[in-house]
C-alpha atoms as a PDB file:
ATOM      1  CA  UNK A   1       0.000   0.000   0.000  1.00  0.00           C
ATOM      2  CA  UNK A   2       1.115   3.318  -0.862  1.00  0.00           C
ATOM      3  CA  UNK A   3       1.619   6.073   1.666  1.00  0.00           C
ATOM      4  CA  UNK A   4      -0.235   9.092   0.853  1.00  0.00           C
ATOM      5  CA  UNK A   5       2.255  10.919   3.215  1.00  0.00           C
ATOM      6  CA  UNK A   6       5.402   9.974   1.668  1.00  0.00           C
ATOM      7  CA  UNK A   7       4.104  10.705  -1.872  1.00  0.00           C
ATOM      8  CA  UNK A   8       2.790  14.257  -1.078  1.00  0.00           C
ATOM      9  CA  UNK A   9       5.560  14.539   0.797  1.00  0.00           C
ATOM     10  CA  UNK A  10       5.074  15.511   4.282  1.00  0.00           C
ATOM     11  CA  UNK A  11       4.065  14.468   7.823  1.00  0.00           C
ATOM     12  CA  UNK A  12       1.647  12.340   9.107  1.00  0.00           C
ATOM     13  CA  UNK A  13       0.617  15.636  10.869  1.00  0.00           C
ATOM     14  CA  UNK A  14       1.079  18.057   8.169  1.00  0.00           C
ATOM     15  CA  UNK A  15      -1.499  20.900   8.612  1.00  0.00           C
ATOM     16  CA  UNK A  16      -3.652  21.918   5.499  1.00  0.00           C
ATOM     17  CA  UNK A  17      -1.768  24.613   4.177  1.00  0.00           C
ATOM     18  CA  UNK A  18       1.620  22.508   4.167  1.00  0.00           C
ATOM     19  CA  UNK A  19      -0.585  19.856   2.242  1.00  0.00           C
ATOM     20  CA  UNK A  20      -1.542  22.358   0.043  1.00  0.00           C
ATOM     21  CA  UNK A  21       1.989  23.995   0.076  1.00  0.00           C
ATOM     22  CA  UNK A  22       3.976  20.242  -1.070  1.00  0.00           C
ATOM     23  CA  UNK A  23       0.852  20.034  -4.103  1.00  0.00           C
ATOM     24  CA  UNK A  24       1.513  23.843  -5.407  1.00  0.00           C
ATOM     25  CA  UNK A  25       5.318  22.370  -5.473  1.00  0.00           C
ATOM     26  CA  UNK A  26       4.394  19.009  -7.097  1.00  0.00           C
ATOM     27  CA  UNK A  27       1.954  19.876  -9.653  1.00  0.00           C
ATOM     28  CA  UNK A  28       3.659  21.694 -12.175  1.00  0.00           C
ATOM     29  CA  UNK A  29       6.308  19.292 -13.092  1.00  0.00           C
ATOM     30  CA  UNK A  30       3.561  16.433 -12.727  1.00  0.00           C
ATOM     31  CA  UNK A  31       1.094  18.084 -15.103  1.00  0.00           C
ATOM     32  CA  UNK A  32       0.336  15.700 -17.973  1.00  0.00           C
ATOM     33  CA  UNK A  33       1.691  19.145 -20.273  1.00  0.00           C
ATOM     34  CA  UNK A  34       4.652  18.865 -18.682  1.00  0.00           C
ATOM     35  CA  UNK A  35       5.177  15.415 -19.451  1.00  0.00           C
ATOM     36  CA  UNK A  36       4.025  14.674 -23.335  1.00  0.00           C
ATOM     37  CA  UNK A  37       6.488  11.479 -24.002  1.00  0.00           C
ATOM     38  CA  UNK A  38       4.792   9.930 -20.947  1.00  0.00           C
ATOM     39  CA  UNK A  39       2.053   7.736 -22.360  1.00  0.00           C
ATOM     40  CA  UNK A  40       0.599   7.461 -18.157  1.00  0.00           C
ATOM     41  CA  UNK A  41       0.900  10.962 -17.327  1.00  0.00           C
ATOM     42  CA  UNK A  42      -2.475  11.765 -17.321  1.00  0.00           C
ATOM     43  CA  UNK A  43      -3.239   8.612 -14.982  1.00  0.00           C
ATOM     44  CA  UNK A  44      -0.358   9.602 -12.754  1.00  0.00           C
ATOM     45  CA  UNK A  45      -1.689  13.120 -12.662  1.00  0.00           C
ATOM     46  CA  UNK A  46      -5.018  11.762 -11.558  1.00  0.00           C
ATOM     47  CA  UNK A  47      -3.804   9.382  -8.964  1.00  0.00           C
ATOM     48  CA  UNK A  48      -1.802  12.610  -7.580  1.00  0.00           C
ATOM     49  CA  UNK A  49      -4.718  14.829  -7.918  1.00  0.00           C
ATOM     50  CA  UNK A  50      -7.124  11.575  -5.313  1.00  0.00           C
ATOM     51  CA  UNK A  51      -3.968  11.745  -2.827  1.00  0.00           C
ATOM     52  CA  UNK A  52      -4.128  15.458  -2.270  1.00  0.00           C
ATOM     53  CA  UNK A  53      -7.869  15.930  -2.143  1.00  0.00           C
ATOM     54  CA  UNK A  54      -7.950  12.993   0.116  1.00  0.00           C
ATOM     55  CA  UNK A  55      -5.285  14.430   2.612  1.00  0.00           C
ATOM     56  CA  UNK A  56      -7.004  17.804   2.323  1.00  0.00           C
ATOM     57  CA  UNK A  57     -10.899  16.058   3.034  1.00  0.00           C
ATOM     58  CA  UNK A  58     -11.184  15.815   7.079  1.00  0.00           C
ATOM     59  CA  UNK A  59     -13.091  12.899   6.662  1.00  0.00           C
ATOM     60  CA  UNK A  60     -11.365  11.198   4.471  1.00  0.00           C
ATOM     61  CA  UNK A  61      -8.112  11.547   6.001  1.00  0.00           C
ATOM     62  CA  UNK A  62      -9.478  10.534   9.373  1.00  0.00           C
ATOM     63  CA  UNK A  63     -10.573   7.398   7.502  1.00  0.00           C
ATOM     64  CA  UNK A  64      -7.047   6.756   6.024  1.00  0.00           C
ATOM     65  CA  UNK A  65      -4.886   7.575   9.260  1.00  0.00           C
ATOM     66  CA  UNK A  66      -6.927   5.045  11.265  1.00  0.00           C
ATOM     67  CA  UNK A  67      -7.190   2.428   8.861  1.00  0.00           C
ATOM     68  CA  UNK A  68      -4.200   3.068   6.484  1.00  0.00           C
ATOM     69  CA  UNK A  69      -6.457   2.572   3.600  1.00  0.00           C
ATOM     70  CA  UNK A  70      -7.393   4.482   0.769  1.00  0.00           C
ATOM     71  CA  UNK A  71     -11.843   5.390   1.232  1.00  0.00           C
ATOM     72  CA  UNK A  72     -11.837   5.681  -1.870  1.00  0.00           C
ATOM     73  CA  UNK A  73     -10.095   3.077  -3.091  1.00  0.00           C
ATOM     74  CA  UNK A  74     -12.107   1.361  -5.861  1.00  0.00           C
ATOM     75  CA  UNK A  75     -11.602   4.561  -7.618  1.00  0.00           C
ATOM     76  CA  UNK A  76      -7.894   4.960  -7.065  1.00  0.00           C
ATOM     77  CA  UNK A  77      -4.898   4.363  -9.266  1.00  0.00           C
ATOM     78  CA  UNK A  78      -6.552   2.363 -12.214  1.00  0.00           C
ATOM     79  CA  UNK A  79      -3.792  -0.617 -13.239  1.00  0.00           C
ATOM     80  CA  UNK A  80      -1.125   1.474 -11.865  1.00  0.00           C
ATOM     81  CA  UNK A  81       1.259   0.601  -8.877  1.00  0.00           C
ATOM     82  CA  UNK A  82       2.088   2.347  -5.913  1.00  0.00           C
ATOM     83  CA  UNK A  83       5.309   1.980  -6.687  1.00  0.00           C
ATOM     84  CA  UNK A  84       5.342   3.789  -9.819  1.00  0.00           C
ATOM     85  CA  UNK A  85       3.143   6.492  -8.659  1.00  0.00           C
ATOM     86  CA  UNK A  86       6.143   6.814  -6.124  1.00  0.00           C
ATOM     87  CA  UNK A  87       8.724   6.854  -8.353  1.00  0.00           C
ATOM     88  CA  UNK A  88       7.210   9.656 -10.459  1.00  0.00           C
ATOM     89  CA  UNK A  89       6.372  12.202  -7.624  1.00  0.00           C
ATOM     90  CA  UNK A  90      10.450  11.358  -6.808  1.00  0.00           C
ATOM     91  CA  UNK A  91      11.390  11.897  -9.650  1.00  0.00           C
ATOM     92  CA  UNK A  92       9.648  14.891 -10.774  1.00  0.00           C
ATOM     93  CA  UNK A  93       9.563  16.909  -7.374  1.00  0.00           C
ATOM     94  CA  UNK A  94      11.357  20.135  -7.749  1.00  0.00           C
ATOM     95  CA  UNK A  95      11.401  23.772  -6.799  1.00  0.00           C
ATOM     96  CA  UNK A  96       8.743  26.176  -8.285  1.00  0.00           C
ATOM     97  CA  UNK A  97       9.934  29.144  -9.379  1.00  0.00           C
ATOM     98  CA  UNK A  98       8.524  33.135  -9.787  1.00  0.00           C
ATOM     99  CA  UNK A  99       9.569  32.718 -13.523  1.00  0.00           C
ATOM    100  CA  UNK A 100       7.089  28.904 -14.006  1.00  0.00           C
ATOM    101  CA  UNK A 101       4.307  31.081 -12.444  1.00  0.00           C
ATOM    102  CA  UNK A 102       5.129  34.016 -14.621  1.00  0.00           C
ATOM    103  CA  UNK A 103       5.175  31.458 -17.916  1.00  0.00           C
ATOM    104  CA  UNK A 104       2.216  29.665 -16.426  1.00  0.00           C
ATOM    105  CA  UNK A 105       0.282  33.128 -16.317  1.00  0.00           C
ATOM    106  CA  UNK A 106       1.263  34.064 -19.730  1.00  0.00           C
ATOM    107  CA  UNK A 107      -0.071  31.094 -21.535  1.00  0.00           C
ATOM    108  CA  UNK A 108      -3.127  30.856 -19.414  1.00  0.00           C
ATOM    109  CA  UNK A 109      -4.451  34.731 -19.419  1.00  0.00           C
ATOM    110  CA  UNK A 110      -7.071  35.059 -22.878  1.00  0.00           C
ATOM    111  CA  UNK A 111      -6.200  31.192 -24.027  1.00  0.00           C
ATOM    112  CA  UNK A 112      -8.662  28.343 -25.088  1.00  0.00           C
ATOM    113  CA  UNK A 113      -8.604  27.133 -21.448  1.00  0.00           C
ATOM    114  CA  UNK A 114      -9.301  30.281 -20.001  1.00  0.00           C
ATOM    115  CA  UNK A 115     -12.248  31.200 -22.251  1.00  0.00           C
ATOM    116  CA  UNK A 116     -13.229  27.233 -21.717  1.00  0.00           C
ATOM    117  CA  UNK A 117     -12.856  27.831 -17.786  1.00  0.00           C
ATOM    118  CA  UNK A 118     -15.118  31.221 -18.073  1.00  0.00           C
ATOM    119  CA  UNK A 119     -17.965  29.438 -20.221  1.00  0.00           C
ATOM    120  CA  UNK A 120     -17.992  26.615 -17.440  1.00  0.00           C
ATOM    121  CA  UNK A 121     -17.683  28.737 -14.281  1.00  0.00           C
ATOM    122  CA  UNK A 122     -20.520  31.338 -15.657  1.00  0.00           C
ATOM    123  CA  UNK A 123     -22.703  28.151 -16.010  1.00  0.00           C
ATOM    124  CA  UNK A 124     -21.849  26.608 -12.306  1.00  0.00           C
ATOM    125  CA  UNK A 125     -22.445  30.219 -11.030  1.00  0.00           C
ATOM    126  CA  UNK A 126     -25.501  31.477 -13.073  1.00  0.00           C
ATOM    127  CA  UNK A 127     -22.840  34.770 -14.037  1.00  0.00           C
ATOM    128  CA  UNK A 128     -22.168  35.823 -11.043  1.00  0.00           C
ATOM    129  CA  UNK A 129     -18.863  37.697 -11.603  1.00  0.00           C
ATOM    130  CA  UNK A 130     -17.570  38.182  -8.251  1.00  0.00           C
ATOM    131  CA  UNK A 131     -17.718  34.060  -7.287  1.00  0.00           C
ATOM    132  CA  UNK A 132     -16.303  33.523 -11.300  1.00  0.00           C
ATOM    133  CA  UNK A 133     -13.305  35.745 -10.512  1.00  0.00           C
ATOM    134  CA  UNK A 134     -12.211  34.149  -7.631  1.00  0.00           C
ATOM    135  CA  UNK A 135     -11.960  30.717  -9.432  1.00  0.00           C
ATOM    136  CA  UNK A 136     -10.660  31.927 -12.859  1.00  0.00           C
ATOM    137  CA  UNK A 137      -6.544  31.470 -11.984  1.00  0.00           C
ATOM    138  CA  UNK A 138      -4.277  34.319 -12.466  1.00  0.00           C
ATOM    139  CA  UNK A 139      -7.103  36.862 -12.482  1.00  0.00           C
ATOM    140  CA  UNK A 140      -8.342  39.687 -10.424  1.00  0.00           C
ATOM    141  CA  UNK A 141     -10.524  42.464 -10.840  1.00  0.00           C
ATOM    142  CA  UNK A 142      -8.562  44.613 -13.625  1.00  0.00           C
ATOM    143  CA  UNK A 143      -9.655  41.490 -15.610  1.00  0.00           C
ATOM    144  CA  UNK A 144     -13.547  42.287 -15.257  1.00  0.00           C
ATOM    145  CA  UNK A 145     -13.454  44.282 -18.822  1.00  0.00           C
ATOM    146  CA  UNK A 146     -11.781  41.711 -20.457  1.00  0.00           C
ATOM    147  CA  UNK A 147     -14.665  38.582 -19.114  1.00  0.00           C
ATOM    148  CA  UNK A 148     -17.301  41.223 -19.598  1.00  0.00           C
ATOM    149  CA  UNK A 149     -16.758  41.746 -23.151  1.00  0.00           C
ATOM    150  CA  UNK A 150     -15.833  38.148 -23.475  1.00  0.00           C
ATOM    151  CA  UNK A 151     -19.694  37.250 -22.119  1.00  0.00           C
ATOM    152  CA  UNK A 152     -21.252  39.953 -23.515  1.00  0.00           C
ATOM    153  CA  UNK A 153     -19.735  38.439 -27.029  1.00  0.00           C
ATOM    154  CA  UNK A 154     -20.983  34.844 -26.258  1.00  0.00           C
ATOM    155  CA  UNK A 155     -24.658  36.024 -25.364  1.00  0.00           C
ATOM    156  CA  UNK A 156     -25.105  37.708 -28.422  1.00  0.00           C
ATOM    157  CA  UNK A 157     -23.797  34.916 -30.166  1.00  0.00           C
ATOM    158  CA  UNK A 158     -25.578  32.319 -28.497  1.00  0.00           C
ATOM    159  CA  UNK A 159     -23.037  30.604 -26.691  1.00  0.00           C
ATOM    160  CA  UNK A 160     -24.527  31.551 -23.356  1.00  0.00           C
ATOM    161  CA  UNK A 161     -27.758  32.796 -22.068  1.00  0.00           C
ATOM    162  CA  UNK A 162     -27.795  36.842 -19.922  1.00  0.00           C
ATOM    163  CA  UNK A 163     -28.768  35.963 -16.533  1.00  0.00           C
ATOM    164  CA  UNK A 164     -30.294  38.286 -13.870  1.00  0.00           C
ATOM    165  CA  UNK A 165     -27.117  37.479 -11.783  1.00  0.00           C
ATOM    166  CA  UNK A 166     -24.667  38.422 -14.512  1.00  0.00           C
ATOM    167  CA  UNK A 167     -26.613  41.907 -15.264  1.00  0.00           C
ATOM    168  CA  UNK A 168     -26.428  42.875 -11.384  1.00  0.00           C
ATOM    169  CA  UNK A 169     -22.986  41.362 -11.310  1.00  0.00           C
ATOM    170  CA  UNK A 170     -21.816  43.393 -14.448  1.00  0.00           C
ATOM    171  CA  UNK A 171     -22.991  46.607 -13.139  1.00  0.00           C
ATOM    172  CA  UNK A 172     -21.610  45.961  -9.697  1.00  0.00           C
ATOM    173  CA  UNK A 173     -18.110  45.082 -10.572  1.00  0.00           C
ATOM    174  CA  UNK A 174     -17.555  47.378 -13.802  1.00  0.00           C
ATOM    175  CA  UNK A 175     -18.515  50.060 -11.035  1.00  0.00           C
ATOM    176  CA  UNK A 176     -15.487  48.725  -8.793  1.00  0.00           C
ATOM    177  CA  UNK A 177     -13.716  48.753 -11.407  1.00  0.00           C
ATOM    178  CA  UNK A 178     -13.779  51.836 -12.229  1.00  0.00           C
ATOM    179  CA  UNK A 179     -13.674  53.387  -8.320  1.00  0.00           C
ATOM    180  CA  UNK A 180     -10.062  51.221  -8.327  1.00  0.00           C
ATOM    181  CA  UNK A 181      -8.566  52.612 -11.544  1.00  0.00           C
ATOM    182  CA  UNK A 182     -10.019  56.421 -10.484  1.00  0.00           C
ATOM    183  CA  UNK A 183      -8.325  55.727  -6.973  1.00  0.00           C
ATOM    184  CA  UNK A 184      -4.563  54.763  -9.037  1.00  0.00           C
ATOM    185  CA  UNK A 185      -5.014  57.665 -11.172  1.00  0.00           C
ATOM    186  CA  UNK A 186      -5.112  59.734  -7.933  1.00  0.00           C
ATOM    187  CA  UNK A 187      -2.554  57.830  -6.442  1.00  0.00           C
ATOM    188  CA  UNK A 188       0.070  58.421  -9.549  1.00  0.00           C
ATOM    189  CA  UNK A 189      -0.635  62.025  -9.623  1.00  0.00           C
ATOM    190  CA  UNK A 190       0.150  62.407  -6.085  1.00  0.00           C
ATOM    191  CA  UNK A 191       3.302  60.907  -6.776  1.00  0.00           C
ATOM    192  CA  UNK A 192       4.446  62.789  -9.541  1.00  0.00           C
ATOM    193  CA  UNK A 193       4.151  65.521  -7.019  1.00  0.00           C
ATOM    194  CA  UNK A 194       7.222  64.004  -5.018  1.00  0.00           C
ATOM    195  CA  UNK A 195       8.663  62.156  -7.458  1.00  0.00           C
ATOM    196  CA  UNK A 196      11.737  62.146  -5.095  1.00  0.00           C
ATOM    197  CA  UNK A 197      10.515  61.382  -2.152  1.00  0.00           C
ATOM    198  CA  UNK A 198       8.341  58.615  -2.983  1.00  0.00           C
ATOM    199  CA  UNK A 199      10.173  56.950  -6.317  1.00  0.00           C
ATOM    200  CA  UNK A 200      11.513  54.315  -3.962  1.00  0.00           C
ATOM    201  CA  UNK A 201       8.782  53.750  -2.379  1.00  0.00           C
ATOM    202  CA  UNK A 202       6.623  53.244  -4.833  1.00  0.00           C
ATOM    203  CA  UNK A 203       8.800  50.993  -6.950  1.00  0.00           C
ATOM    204  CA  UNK A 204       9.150  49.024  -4.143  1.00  0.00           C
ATOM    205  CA  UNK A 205       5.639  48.608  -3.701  1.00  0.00           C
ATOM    206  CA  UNK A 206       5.124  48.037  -7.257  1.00  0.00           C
ATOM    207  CA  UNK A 207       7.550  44.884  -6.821  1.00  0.00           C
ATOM    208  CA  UNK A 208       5.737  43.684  -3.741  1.00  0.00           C
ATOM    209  CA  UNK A 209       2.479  43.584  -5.381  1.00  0.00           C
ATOM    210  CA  UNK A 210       3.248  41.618  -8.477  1.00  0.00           C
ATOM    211  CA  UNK A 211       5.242  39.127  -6.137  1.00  0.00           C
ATOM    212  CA  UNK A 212       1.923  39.124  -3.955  1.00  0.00           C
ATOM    213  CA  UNK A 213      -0.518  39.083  -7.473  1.00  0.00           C
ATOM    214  CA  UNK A 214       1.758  36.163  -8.937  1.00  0.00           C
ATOM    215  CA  UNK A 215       1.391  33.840  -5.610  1.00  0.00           C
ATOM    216  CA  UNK A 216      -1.959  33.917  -5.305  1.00  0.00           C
ATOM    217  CA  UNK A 217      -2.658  33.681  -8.941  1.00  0.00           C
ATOM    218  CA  UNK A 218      -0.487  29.924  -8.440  1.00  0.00           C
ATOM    219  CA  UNK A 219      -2.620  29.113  -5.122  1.00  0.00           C
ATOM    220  CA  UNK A 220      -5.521  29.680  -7.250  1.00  0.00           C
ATOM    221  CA  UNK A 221      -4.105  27.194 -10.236  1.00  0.00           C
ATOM    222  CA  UNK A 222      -3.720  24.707  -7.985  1.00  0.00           C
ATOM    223  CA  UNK A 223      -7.265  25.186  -5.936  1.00  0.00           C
ATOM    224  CA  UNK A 224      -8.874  24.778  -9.237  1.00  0.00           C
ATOM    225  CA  UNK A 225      -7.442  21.636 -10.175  1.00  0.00           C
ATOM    226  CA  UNK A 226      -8.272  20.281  -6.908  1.00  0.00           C
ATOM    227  CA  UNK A 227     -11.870  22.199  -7.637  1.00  0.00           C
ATOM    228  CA  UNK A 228     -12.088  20.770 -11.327  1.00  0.00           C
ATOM    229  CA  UNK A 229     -10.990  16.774 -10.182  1.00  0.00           C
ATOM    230  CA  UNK A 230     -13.756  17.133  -7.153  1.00  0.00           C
ATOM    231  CA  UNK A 231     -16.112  17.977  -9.413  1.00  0.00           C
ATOM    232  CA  UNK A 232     -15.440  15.631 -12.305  1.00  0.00           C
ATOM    233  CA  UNK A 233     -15.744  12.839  -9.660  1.00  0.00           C
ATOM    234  CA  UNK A 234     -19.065  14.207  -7.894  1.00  0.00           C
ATOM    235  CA  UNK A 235     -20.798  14.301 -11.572  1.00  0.00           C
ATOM    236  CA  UNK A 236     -19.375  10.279 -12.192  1.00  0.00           C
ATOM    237  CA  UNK A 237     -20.819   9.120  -8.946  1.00  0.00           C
END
């Protein structure tokens, strides 16, 4: 039998947040992308993907430490070994860097994915902006005119129906929107008053911030494909 532990990679009495910490580290050089000339990657991937989300389910992880079996076995690892799933995670385990989340960002932000993500998440949340931005990865809200005009082009094409929720939404957050930008304006003009003084500062803060926007844009990656496996397995049982 395999130990969940060892293959994630920490204690027996890891908290949550190292769980989560040792899967943001794992699953970018796991990710079936990452691995193309690997015909099990995706299975591997998957099998990674039941570990975490049981070690991260209180239940389930109460079931596992007493018993030292898997609750949801049947469903585990297909016709692959415990061995080999522990020989990839070895393997492939390896630092994650500001760069991978910068790349990561790049590809993702306006890609088929994304737009596939959007369509999916505006479904699951009958358009409610505000819940679909804080599942869409590497987003936040100076990205609400970009989904806007993305949705507003799929309604009148078809693609999706105009909820009551998105309309309210729209308003609400294109209103935010604009109070935020408004507020930076103010803020920049206030600088150029002591450019001196505050050049520094502000630079510094500038830094800070997309350090800050880039880490939570990779916690986010990796919540949603915990999010997307839960819910893939919820709609199978």
């Amino acid at each position: 039998m395999v130990d969940f532990y060892e293959v994630a990679g920490v204690s027996p009495s890891a908290t949550k947040e190292e769980i989560r910490k040792a899967y943001r580290k794992l699953v970018i050089k796991v990710h079936p992308d990452k691995n193309r000339d690997d015909p099990d990657a995706t299975s591997k991937f998957q099998s990674l993907q039941h570990i975490f989300e049981v070690l991260l389910d209180e239940e389930k992880r109460k079931i596992y430490d007493e018993t030292g079996q898997d609750p949801d076995s049947d469903e585990c690892f297909g016709k692959l070994s415990p061995e080999d799933i522990l020989r990839f995670c070895r393997q492939h385990f390896g630092q994650v860097t500001e760069e991978r989340i910068m790349e990561m960002e790049r590809k993702y932000r306006g890609s088929k994915e994304e737009e596939e993500d959007l369509k999916q998440f505006y479904i699951r949340f009958e358009g409610n902006l505000q819940r679909i931005l804080f599942y869409i990865i590497c987003s936040d809200e100076s990205d609400i005119p970009r989904f806007v005009r993305f949705y507003d082009d799929c309604i009148s094409k078809g693609l999706l129906q105009s909820t009551r929720m998105y309309k309210q939404s729209k308003r609400k957050m294109l209103k935010r929107c604009k109070s935020i930008k408004e507020r930076n304006l103010s803020l920049v003009d206030s600088e150029q008053s002591n450019p001196m003084e505050e050049s520094n500062t502000s630079l510094t803060q500038l830094v800070l911030s997309n350090q800050k926007k880039r880490a939570v844009a990779w916690d986010s990656f990796c919540d949603a494909i915990l999010e997307k496996s839960t819910l893939s397995k919820s709609k199978r049982m």
